[in-house]
C-alpha atoms as a PDB file:
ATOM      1  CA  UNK A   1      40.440  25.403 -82.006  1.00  0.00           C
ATOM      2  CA  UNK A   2      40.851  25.283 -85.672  1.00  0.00           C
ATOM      3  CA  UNK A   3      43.756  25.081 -87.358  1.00  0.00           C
ATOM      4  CA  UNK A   4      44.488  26.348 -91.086  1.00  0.00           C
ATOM      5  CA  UNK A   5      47.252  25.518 -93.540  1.00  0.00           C
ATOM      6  CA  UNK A   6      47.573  29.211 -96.027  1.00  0.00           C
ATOM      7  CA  UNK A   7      49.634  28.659 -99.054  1.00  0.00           C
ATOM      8  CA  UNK A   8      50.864  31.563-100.976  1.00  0.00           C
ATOM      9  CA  UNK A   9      53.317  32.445-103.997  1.00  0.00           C
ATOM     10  CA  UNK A  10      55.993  35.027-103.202  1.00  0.00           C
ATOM     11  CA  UNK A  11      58.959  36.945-104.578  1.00  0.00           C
ATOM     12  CA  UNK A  12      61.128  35.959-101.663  1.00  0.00           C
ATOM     13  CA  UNK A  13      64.265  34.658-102.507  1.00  0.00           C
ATOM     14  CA  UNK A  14      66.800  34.699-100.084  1.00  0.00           C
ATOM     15  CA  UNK A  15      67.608  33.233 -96.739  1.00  0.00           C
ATOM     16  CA  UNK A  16      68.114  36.469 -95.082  1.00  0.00           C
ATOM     17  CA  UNK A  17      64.641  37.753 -96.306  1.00  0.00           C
ATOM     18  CA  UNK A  18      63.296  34.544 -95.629  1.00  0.00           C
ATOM     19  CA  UNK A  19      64.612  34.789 -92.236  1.00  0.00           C
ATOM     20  CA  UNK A  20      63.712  38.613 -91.515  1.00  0.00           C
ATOM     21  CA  UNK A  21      59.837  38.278 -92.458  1.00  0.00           C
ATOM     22  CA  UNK A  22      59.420  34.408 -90.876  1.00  0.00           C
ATOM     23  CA  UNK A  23      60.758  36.215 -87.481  1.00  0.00           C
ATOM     24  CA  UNK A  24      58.539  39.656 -88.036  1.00  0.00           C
ATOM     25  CA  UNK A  25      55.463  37.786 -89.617  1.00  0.00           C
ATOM     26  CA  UNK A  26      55.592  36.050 -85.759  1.00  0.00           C
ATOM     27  CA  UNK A  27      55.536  39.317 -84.362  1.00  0.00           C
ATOM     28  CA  UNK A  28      52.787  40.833 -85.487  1.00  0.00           C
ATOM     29  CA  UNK A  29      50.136  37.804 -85.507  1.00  0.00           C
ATOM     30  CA  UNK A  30      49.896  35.531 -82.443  1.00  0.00           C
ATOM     31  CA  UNK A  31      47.565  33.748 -84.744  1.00  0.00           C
ATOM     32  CA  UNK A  32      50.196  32.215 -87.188  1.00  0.00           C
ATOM     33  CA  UNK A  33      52.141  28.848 -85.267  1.00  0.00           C
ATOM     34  CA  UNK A  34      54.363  28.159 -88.031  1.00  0.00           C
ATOM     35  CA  UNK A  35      55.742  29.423 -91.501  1.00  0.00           C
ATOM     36  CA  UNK A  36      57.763  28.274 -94.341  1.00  0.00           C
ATOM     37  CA  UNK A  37      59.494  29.414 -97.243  1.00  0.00           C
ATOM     38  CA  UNK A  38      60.286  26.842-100.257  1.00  0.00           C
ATOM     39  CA  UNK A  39      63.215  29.230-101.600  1.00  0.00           C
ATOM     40  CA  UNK A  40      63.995  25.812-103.949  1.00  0.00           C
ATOM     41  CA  UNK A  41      60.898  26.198-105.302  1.00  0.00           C
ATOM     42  CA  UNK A  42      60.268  28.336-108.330  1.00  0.00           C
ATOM     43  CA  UNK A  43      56.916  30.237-106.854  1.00  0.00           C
ATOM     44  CA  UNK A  44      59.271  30.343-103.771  1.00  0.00           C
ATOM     45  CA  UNK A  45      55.925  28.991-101.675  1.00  0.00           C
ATOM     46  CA  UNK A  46      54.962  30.382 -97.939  1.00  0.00           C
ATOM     47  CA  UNK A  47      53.337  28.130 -95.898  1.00  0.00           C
ATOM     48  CA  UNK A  48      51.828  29.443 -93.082  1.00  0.00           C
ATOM     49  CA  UNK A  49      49.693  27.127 -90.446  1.00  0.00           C
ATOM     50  CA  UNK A  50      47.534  29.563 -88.478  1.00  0.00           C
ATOM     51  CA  UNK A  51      44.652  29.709 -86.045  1.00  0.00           C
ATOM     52  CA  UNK A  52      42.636  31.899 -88.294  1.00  0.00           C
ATOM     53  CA  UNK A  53      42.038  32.568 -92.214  1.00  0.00           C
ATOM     54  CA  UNK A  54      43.974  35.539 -92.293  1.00  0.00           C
ATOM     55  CA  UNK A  55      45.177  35.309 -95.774  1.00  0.00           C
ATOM     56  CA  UNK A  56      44.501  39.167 -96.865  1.00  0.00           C
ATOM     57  CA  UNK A  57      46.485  40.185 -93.650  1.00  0.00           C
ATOM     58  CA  UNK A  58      49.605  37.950 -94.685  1.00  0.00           C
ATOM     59  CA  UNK A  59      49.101  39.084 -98.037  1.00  0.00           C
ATOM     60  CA  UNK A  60      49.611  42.820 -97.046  1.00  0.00           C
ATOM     61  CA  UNK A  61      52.230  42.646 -94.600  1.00  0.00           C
ATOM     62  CA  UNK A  62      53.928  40.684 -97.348  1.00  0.00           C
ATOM     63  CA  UNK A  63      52.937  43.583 -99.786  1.00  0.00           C
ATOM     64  CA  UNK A  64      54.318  46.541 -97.347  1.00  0.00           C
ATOM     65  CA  UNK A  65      57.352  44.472 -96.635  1.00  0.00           C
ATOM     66  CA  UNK A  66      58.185  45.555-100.927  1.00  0.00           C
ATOM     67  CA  UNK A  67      57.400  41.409-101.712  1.00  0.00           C
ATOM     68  CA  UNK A  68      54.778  40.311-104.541  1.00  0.00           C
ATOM     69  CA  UNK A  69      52.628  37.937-103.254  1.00  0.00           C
ATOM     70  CA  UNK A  70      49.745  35.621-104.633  1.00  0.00           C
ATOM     71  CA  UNK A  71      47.651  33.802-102.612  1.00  0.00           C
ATOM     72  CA  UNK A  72      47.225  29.938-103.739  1.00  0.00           C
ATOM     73  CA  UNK A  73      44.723  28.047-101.328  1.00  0.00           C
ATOM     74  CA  UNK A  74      44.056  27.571 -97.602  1.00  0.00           C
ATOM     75  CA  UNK A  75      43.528  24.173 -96.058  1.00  0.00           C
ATOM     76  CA  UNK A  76      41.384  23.257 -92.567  1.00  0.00           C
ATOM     77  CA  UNK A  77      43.319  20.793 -90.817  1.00  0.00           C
ATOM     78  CA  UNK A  78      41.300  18.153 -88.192  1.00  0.00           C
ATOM     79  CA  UNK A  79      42.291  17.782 -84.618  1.00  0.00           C
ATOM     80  CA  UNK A  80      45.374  15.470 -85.395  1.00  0.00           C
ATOM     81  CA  UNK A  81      46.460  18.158 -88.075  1.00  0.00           C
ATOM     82  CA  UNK A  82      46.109  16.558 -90.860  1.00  0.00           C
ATOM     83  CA  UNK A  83      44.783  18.198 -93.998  1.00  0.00           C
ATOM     84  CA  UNK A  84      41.178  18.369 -94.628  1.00  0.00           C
ATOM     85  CA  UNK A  85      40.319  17.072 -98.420  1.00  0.00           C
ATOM     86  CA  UNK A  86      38.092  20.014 -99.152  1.00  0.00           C
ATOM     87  CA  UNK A  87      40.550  22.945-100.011  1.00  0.00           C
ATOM     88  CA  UNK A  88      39.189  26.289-100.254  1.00  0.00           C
ATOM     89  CA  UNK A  89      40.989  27.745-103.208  1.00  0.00           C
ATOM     90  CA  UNK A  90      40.190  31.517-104.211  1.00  0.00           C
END
């Protein structure tokens, strides 16, 4: 199974919203295993490790949820889960 590492810019920036979409983002895609949200960072950076390259998806729900998002670049991870070098950036 592959395994992908999405990286996006976002306008969240608190805890609470950080929890609410993390918990509904899990909810409606059994594809994404684990997400982040760097609210010390000043993009405020999701990281989402997923099963698929579902980055327009994420990118929408973000969208409908009222957040701006960007997407940055997605990652293939090996069978150990460690980065691939080649990033696809778009």
């Amino acid at each position: 199974m592959k395994k992908y590492v999405l990286i996006f810019k976002t306008s969240i920036r608190t805890i609470l919203e950080r929890s609410h979409l993390i918990a509904k983002l899990y909810n409606v895609s059994k594809e994404v295993k684990f997400a982040t949200i760097d609210l010390d960072d000043e993009d405020f950076i999701l990281r989402v490790e997923s099963t698929q390259r579902n980055e327009d998806f994420i990118s929408r729900f973000l969208h409908l949820e009222g957040h701006q998002v960007a997407f940055l670049a997605a990652f293939e991870k090996d069978e150990h889960g460690r980065p691939l070098l080649q990033p696809a950036y778009y």
